[in-house]
N, C-alpha and C. Protein backbone atom coordinates (compact mmCIF):
# COMPACT_ATOMS: atom_id res chain seq x y z
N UNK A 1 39.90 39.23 -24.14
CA UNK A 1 40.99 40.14 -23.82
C UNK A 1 40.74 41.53 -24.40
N UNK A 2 40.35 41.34 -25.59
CA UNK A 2 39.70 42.81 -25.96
C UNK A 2 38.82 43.81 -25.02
N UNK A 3 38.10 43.02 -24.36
CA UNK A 3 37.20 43.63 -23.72
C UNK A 3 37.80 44.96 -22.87
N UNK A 4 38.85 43.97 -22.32
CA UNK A 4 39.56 44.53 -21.03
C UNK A 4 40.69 45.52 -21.40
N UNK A 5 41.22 45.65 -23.12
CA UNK A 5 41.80 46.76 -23.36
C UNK A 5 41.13 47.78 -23.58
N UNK A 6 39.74 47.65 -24.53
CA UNK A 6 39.27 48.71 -24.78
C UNK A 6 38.98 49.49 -22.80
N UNK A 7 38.87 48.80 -22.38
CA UNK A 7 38.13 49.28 -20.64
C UNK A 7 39.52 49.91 -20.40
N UNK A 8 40.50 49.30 -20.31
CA UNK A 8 42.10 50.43 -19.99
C UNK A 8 41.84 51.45 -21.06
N UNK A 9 42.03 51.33 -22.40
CA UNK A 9 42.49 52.76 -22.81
C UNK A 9 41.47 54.07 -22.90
N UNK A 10 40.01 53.27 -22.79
CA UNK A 10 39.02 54.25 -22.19
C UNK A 10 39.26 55.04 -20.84
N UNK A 11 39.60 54.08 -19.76
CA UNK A 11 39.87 54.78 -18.48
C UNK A 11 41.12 55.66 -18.52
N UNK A 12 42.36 55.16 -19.28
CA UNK A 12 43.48 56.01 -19.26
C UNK A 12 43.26 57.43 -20.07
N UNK A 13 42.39 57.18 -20.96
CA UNK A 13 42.02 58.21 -21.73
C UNK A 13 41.31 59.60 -20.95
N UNK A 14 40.75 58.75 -19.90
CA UNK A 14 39.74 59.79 -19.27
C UNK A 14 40.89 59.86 -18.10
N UNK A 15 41.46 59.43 -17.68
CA UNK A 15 42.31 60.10 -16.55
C UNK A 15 43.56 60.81 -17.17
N UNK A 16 44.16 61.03 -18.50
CA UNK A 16 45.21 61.61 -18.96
C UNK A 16 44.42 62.92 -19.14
N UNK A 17 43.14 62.82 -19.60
CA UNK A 17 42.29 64.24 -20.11
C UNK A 17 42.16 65.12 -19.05
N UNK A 18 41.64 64.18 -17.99
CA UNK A 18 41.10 65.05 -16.50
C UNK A 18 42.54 65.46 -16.03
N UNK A 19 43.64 64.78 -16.34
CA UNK A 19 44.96 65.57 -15.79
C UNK A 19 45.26 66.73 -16.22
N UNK A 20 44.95 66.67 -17.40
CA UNK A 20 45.15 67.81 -18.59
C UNK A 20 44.48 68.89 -18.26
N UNK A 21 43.08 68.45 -17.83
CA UNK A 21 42.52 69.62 -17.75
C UNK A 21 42.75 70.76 -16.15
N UNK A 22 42.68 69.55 -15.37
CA UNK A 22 43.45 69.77 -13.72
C UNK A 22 44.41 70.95 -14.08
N UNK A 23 45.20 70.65 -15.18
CA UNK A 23 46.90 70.97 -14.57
C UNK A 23 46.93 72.23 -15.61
N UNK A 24 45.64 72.16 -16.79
CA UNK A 24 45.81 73.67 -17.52
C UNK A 24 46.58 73.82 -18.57
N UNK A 25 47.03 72.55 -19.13
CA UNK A 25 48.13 71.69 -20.05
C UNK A 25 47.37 72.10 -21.25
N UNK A 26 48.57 72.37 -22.41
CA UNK A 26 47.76 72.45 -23.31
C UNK A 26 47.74 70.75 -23.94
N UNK A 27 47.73 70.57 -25.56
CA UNK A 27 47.38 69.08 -25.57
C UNK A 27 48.98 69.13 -26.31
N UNK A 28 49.58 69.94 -26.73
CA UNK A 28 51.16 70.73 -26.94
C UNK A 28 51.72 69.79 -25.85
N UNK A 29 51.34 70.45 -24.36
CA UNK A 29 52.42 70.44 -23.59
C UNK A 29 52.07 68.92 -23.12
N UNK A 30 50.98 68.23 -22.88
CA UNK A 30 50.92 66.62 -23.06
C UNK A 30 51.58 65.68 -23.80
N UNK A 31 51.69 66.16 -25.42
CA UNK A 31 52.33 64.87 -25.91
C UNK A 31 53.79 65.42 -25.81
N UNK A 32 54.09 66.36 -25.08
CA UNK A 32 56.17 66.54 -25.29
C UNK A 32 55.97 65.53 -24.08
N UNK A 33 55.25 65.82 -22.64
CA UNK A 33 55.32 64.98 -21.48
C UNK A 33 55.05 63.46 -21.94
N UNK A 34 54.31 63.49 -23.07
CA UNK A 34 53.83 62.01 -23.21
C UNK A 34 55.01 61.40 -23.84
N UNK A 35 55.96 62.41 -24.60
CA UNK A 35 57.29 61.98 -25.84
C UNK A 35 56.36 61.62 -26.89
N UNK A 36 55.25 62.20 -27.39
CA UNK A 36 54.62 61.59 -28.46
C UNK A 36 54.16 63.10 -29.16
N UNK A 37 54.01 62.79 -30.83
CA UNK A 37 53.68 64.25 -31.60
C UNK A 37 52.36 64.82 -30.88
N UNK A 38 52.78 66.17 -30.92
CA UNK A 38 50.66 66.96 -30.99
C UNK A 38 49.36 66.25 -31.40
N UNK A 39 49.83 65.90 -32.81
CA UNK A 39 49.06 64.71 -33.71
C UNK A 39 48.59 64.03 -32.90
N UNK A 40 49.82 62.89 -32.69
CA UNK A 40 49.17 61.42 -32.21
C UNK A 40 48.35 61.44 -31.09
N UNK A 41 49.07 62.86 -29.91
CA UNK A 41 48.32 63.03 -28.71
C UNK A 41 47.06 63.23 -28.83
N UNK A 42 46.50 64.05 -30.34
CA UNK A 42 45.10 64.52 -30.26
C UNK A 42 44.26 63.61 -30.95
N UNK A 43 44.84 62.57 -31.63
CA UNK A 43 43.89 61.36 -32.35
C UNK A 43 43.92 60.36 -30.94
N UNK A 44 45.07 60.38 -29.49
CA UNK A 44 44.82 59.33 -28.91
C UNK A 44 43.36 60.19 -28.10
N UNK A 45 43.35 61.22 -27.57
CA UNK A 45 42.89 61.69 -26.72
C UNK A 45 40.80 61.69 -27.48
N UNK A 46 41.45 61.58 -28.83
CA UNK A 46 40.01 61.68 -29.27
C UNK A 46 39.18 60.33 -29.71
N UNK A 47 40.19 59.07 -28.97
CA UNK A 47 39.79 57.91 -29.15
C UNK A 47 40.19 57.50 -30.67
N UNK A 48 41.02 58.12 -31.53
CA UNK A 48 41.26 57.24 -32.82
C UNK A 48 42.24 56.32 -32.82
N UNK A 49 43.37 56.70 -31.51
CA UNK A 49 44.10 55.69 -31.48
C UNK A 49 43.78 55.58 -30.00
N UNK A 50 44.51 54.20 -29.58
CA UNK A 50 44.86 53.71 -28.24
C UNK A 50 46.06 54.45 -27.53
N UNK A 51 46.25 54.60 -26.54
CA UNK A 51 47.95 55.10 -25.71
C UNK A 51 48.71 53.54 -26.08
N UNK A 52 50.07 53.99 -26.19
CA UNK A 52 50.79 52.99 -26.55
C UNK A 52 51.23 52.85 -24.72
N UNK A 53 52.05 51.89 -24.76
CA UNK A 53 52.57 51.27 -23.65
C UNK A 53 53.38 52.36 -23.11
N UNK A 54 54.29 52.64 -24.23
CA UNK A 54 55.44 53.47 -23.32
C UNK A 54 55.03 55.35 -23.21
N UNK A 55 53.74 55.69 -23.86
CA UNK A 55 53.04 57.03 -23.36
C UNK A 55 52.38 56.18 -21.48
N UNK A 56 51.93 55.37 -21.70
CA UNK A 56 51.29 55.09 -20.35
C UNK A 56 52.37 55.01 -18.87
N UNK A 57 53.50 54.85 -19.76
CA UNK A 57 54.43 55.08 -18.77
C UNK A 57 54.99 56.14 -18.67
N UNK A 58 55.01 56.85 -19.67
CA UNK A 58 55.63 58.07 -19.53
C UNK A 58 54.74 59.17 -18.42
N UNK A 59 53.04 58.60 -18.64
CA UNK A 59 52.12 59.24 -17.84
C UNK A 59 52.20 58.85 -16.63
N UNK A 60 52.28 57.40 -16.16
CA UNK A 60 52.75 57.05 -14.53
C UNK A 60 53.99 57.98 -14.16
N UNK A 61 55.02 58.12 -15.06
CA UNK A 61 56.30 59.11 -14.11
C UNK A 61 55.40 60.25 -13.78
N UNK A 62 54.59 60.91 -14.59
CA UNK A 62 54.60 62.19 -14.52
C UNK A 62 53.39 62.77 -13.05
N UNK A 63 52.37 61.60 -12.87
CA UNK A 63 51.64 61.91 -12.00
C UNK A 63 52.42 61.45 -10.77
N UNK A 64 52.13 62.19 -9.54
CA UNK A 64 52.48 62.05 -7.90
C UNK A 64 52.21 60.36 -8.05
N UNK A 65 53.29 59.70 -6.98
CA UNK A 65 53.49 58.96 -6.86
C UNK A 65 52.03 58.18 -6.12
N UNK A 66 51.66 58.58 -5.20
CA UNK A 66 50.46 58.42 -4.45
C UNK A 66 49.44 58.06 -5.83
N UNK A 67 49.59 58.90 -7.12
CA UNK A 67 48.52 58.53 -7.53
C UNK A 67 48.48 57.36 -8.90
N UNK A 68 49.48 56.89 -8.81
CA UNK A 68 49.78 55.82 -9.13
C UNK A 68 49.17 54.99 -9.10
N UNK A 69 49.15 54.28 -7.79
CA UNK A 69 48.19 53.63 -7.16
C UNK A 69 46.87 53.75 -7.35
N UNK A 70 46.33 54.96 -6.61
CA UNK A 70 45.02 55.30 -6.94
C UNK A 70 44.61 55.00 -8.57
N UNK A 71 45.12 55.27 -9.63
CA UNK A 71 45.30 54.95 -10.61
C UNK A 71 44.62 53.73 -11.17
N UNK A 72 45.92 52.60 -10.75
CA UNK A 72 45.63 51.14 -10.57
C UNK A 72 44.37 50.71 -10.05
N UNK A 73 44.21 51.37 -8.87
CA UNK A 73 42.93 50.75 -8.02
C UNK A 73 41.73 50.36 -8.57
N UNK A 74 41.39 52.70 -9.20
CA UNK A 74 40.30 52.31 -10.11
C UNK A 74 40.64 51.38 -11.33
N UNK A 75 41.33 51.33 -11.67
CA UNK A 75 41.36 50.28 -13.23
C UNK A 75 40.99 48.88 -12.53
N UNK A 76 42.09 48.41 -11.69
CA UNK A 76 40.95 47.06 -10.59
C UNK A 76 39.46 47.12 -10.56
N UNK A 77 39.22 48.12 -10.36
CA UNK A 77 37.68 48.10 -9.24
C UNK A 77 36.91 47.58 -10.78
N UNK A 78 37.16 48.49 -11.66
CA UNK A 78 36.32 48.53 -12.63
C UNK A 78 36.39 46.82 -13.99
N UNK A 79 37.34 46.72 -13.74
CA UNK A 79 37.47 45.31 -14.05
C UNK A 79 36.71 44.24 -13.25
N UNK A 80 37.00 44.73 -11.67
CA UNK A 80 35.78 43.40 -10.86
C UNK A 80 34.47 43.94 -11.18
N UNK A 81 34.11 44.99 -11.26
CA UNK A 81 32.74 45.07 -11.67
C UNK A 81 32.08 44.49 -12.70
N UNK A 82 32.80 45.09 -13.94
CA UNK A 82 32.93 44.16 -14.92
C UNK A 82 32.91 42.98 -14.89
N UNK A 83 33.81 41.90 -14.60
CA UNK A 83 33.06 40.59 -14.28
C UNK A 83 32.56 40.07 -13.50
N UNK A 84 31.69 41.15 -12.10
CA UNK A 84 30.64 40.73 -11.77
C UNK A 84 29.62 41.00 -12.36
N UNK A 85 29.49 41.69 -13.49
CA UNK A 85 28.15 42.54 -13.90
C UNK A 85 27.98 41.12 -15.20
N UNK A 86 29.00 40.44 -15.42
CA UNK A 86 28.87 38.92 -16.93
C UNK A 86 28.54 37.89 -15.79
N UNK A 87 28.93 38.09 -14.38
CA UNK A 87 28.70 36.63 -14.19
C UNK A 87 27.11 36.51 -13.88
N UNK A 88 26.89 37.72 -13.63
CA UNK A 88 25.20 37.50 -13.64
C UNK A 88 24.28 37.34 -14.51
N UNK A 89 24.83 38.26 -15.75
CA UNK A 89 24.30 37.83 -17.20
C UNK A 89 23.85 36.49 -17.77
């Protein structure tokens, strides 16, 4: 099960950043959107901590609905890869 968190908060990590950077955000105006301190936003963003549950939701309200999904998908895809890439091992 570990496996498969570290693989979410890596991917969420890299899609909260690439939003950030998209949208011109500072890392300020992320953790008020995230409801989380400057701090915590810049130790999550720098991998010292994980996103908690309810920043990950706070990040689903905030992106277009459409990309929600898209969202999800890749986190799917990359999980089946993932255990197609062990079952061959």
């Amino acid at each position: 099960m570990n496996v498969y968190k570290n693989l979410f908060q890596t991917y969420l990590r890299e899609k909260i950043c690439s939003f950030r950077d998209e949208k011109q955000y500072t890392q300020e105006q992320m953790a008020e959107l995230l409801h989380i301190s400057p701090r915590a936003y810049i130790d999550q963003e720098h991998g010292v901590y994980g996103f908690s549950a309810l920043s990950f939701v706070f990040f689903l309200l905030i992106i277009p609905e459409c990309e929600v999904l898209i969202f999800l998908n890749g986190f799917k895809a990359l999980v089946k890869d993932m255990e197609e890439d062990n079952e061959v091992a």
